[in-house]
N, C-alpha and C. Protein backbone atom coordinates (compact mmCIF):
# COMPACT_ATOMS: atom_id res chain seq x y z
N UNK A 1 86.73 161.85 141.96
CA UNK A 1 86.30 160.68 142.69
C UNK A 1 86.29 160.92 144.19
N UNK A 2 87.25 161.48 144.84
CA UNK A 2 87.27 161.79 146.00
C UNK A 2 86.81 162.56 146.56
N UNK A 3 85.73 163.80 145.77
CA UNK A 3 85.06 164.48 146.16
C UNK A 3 83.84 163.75 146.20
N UNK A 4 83.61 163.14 145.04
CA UNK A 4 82.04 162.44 145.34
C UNK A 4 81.97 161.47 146.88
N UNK A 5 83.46 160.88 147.19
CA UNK A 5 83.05 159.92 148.51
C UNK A 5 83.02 160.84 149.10
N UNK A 6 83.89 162.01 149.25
CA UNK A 6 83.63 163.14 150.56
C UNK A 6 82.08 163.63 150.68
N UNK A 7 81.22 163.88 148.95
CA UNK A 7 80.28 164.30 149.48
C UNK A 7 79.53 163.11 149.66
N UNK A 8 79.36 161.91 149.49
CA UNK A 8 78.55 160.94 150.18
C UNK A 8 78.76 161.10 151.58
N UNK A 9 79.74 160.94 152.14
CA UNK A 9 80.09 160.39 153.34
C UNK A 9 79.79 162.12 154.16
N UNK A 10 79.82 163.13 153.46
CA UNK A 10 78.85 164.59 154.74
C UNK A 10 77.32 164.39 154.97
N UNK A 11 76.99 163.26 153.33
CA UNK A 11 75.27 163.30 153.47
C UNK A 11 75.28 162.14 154.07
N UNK A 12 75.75 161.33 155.26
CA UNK A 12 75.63 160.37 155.70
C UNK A 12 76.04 159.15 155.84
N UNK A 13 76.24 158.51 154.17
CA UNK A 13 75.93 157.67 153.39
C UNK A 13 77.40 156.84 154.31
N UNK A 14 76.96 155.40 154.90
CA UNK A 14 78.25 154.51 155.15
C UNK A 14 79.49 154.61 154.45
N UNK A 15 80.46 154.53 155.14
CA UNK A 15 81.90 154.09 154.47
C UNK A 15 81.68 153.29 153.38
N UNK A 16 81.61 152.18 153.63
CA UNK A 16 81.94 150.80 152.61
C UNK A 16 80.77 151.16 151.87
N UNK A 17 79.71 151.47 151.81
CA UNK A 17 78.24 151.95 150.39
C UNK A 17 79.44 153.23 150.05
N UNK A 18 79.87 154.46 150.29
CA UNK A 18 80.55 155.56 149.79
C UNK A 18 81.49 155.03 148.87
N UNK A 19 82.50 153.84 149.17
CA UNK A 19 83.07 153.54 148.71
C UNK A 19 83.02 152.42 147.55
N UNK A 20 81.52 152.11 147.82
CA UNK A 20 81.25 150.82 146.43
C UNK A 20 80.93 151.92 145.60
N UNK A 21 80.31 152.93 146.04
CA UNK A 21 79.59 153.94 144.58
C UNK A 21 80.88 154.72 143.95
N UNK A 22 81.37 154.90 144.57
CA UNK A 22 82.28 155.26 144.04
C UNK A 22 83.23 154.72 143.36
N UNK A 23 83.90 153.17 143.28
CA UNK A 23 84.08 152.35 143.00
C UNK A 23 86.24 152.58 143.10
N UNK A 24 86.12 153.11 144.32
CA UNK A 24 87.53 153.01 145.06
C UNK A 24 87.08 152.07 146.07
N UNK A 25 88.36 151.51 146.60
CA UNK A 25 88.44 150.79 148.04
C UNK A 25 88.59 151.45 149.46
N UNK A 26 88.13 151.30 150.53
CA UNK A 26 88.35 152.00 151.36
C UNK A 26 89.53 151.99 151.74
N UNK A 27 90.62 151.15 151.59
CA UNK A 27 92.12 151.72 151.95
C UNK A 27 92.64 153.14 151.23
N UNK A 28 92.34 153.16 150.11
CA UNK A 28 92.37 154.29 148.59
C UNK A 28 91.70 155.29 149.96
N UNK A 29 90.46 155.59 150.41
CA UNK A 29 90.11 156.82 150.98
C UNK A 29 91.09 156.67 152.52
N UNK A 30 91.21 155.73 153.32
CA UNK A 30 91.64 156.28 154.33
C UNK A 30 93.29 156.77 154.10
N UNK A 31 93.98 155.99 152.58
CA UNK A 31 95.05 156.51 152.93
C UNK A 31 95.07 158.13 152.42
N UNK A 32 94.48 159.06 151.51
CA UNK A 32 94.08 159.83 150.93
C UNK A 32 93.70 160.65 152.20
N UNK A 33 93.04 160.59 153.10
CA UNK A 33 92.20 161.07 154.31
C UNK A 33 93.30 161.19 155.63
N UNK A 34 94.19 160.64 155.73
CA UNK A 34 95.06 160.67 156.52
C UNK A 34 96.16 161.84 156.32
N UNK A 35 96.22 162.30 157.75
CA UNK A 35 96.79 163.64 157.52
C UNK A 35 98.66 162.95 157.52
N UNK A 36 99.04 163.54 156.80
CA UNK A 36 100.39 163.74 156.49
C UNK A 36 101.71 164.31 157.79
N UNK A 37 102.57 163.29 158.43
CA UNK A 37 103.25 163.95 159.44
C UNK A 37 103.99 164.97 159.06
N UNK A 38 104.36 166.17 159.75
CA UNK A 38 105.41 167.09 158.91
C UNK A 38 106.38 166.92 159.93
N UNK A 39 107.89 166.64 158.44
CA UNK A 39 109.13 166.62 159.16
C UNK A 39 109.78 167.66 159.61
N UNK A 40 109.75 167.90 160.89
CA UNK A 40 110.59 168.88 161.18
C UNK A 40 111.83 168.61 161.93
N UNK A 41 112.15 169.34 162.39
CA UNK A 41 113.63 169.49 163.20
C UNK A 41 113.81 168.49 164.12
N UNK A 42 114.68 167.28 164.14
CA UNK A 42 114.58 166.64 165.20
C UNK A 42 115.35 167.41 166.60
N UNK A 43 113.96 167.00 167.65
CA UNK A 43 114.74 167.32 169.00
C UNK A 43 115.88 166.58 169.28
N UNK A 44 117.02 167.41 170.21
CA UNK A 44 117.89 166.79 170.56
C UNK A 44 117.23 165.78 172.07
N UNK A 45 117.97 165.02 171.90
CA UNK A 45 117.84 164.15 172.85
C UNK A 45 117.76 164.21 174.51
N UNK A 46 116.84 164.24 175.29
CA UNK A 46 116.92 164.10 176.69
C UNK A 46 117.84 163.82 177.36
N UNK A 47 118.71 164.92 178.52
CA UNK A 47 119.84 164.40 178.91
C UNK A 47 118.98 163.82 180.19
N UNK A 48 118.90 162.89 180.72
CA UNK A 48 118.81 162.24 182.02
C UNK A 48 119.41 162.75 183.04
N UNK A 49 118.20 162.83 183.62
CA UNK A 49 118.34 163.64 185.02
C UNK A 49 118.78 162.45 186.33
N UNK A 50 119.44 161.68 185.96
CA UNK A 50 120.59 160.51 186.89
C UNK A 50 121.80 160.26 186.12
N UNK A 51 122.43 160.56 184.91
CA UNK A 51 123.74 161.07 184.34
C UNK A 51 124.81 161.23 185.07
N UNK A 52 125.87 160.48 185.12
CA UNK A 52 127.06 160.63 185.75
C UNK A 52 127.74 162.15 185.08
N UNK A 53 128.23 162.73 185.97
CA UNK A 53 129.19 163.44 186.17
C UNK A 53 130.45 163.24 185.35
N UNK A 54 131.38 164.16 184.36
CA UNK A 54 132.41 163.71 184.11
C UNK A 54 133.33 163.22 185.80
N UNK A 55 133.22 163.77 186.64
CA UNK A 55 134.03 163.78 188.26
C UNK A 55 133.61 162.08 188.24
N UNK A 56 132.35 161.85 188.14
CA UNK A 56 132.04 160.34 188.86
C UNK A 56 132.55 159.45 188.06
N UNK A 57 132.36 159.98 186.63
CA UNK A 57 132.65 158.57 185.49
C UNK A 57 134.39 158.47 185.50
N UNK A 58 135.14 159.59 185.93
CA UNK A 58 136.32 159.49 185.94
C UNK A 58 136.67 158.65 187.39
N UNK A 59 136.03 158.96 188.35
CA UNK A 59 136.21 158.05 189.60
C UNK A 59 135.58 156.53 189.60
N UNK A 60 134.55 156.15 189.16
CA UNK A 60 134.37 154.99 188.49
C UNK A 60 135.56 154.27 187.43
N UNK A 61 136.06 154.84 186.63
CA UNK A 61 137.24 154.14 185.92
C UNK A 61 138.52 154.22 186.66
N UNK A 62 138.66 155.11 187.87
CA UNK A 62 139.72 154.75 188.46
C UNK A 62 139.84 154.06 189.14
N UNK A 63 138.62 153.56 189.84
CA UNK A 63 138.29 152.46 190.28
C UNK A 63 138.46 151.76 189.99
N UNK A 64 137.74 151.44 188.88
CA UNK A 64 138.04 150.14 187.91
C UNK A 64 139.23 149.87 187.72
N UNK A 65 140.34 150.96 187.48
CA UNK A 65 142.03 150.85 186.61
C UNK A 65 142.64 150.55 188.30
N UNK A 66 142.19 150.56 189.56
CA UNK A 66 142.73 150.68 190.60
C UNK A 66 143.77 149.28 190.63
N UNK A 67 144.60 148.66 191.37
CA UNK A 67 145.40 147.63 191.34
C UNK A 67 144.53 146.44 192.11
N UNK A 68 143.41 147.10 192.70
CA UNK A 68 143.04 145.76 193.56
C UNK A 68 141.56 145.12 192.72
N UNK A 69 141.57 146.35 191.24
CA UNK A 69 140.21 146.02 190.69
C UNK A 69 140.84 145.47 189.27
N UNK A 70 141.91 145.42 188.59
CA UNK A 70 142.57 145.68 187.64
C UNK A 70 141.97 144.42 186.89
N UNK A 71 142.11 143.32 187.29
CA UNK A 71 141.91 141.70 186.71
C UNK A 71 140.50 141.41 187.49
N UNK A 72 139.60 142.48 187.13
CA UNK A 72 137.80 141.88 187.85
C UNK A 72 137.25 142.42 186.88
N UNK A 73 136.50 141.72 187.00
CA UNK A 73 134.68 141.66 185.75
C UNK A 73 133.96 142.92 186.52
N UNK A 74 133.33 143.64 185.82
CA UNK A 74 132.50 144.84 186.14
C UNK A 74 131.42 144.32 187.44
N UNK A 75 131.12 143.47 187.07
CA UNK A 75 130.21 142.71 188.39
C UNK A 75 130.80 142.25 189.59
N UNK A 76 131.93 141.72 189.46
CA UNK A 76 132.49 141.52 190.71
C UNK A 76 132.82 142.68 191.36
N UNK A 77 133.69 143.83 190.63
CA UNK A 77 134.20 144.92 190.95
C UNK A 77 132.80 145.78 192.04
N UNK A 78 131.45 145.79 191.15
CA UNK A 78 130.14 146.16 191.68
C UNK A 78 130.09 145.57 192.70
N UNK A 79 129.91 144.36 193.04
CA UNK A 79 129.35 143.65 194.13
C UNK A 79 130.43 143.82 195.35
N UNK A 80 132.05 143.70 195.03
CA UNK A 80 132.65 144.31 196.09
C UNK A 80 132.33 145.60 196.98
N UNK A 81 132.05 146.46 196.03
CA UNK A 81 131.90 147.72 196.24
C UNK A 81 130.63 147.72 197.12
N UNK A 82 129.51 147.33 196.86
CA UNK A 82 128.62 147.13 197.43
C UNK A 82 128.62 145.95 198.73
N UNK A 83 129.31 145.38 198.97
CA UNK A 83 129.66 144.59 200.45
C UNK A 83 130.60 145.51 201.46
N UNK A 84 131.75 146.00 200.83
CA UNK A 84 132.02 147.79 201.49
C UNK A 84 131.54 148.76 201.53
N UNK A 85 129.65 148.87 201.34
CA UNK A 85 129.19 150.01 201.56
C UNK A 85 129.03 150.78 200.37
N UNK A 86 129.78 150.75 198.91
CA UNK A 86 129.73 151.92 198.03
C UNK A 86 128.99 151.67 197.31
N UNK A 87 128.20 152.51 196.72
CA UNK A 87 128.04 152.46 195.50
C UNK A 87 127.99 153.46 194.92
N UNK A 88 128.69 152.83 193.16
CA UNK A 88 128.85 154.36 192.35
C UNK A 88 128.47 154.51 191.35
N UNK A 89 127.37 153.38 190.77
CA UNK A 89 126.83 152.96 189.02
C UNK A 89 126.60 151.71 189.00
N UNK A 90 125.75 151.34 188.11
CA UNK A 90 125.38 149.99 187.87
C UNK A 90 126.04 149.64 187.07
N UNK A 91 126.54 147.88 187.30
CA UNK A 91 127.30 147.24 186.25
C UNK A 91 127.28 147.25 184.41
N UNK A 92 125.63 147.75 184.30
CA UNK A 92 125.73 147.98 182.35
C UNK A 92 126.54 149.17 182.55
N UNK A 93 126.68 150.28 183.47
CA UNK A 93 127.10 151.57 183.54
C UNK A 93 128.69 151.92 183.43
N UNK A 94 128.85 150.90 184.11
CA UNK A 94 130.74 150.70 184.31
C UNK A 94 131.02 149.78 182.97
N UNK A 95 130.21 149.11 182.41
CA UNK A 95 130.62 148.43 180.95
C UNK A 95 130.24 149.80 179.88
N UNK A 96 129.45 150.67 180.28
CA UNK A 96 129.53 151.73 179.01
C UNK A 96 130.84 152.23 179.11
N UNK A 97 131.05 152.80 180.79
CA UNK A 97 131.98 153.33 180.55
C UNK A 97 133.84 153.00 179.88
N UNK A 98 133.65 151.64 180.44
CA UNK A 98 134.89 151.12 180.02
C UNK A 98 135.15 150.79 178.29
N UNK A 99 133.43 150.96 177.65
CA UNK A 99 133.40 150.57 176.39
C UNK A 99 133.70 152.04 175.43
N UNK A 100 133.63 152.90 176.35
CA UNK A 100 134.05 154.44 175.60
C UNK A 100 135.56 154.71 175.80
N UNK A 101 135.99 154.05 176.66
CA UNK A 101 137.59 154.29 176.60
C UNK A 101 138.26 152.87 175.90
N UNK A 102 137.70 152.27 175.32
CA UNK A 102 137.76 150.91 174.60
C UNK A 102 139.06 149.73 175.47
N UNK A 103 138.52 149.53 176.42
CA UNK A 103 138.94 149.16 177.85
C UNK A 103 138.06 147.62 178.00
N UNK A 104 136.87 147.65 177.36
CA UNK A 104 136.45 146.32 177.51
C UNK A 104 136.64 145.45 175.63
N UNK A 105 136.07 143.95 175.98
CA UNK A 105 136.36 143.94 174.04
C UNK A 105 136.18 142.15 174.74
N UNK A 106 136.01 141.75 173.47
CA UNK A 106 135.15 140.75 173.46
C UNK A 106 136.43 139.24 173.83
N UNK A 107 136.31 138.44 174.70
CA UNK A 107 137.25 138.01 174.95
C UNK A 107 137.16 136.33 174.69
N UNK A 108 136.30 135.74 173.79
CA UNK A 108 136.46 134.81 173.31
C UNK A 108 137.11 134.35 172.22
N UNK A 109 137.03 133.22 172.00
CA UNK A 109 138.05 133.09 170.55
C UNK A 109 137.32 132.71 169.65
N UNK A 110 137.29 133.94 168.68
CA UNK A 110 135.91 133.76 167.64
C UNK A 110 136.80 134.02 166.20
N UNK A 111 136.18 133.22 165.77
CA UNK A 111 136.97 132.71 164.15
C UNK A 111 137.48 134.28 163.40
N UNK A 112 138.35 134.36 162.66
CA UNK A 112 138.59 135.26 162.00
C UNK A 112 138.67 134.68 160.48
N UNK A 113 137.22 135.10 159.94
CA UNK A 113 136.77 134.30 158.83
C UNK A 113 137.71 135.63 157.56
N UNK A 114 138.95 134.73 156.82
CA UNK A 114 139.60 135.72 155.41
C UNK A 114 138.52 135.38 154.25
N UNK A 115 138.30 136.98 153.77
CA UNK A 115 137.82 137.00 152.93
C UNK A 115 138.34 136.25 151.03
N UNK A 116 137.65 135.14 150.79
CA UNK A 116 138.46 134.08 149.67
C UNK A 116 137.86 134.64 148.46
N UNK A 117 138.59 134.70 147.73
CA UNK A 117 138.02 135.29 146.18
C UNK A 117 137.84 134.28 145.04
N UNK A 118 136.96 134.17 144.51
CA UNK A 118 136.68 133.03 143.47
C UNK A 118 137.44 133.13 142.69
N UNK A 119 137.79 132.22 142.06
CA UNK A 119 138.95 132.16 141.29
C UNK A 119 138.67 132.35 139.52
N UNK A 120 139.48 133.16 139.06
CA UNK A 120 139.23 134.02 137.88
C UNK A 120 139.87 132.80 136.59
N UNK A 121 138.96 132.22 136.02
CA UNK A 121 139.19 131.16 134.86
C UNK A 121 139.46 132.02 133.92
N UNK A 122 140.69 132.12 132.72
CA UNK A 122 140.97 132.99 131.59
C UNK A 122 141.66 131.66 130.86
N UNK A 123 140.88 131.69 129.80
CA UNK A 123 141.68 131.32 128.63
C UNK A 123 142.08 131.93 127.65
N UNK A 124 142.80 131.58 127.31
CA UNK A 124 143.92 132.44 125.92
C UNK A 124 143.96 131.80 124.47
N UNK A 125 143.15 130.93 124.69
CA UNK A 125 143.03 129.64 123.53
C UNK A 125 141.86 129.40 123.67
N UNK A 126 141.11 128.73 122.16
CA UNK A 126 139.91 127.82 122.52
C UNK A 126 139.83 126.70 123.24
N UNK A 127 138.77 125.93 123.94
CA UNK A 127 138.99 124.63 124.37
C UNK A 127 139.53 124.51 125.59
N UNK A 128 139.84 125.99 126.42
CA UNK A 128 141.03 125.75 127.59
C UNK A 128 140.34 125.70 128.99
N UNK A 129 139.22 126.89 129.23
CA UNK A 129 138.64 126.49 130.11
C UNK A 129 136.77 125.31 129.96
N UNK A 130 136.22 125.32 130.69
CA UNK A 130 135.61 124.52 130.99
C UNK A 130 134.54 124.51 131.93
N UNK A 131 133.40 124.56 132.02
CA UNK A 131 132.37 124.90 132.96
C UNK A 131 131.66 123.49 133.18
């Protein structure tokens, strides 16, 4: 079948006429006709050429752990820094980092839902349980 649409469709003949004579659908040929990706090796990943430094990311968290930054939000800590002139990373940057030394964490009070188990009906007698 797929040779006859191939040879319609070298002698000219429209898609959708190739494909009534033949009596496939044209999704049937284009998916058939479509070349196949080959899996190969995934590349490793792009290191970014603006990447902190182990030196900077360690001076960024000492920053952060410093006594005058200790009880501040990554943004305030930023925006200080930046009214004295510094800067050393952007605020998502100082939340990665604090989230790899597990230093930040979610600080609302969000339900701690226990998992409840349905309760297992056994009777030992006729007549005992009940649906």
């Amino acid at each position: 079948m797929t040779d006859a649409y191939t040879d319609l469709r070298a002698a000219g003949v429209a898609m959708r006429r190739a494909a009534s004579l033949t009596g496939l659908s044209r999704a049937t040929q284009f998916r058939r006709t479509k070349t196949v990706a080959v899996h190969s090796v995934p590349r490793p990943l792009a290191v970014p050429a603006n990447k902190l430094t182990d030196a900077e990311r360690a001076r960024v968290l000492a920053v952060l752990n410093s006594p005058e930054f200790v009880d501040c939000a990554p943004l305030t800590v930023w925006a200080t820094l930046l009214d004295e002139g510094t800067y050393l990373c952007s605020v998502s940057t100082m939340y990665r980092i604090l989230a790899e030394k597990t230093l930040v964490k979610e600080r609302r009070r969000l339900a701690r839902h226990p998992k409840y188990t349905c309760p297992e009906l056994v009777a030992t007698a006729p007549r005992q349980v009940y649906s």
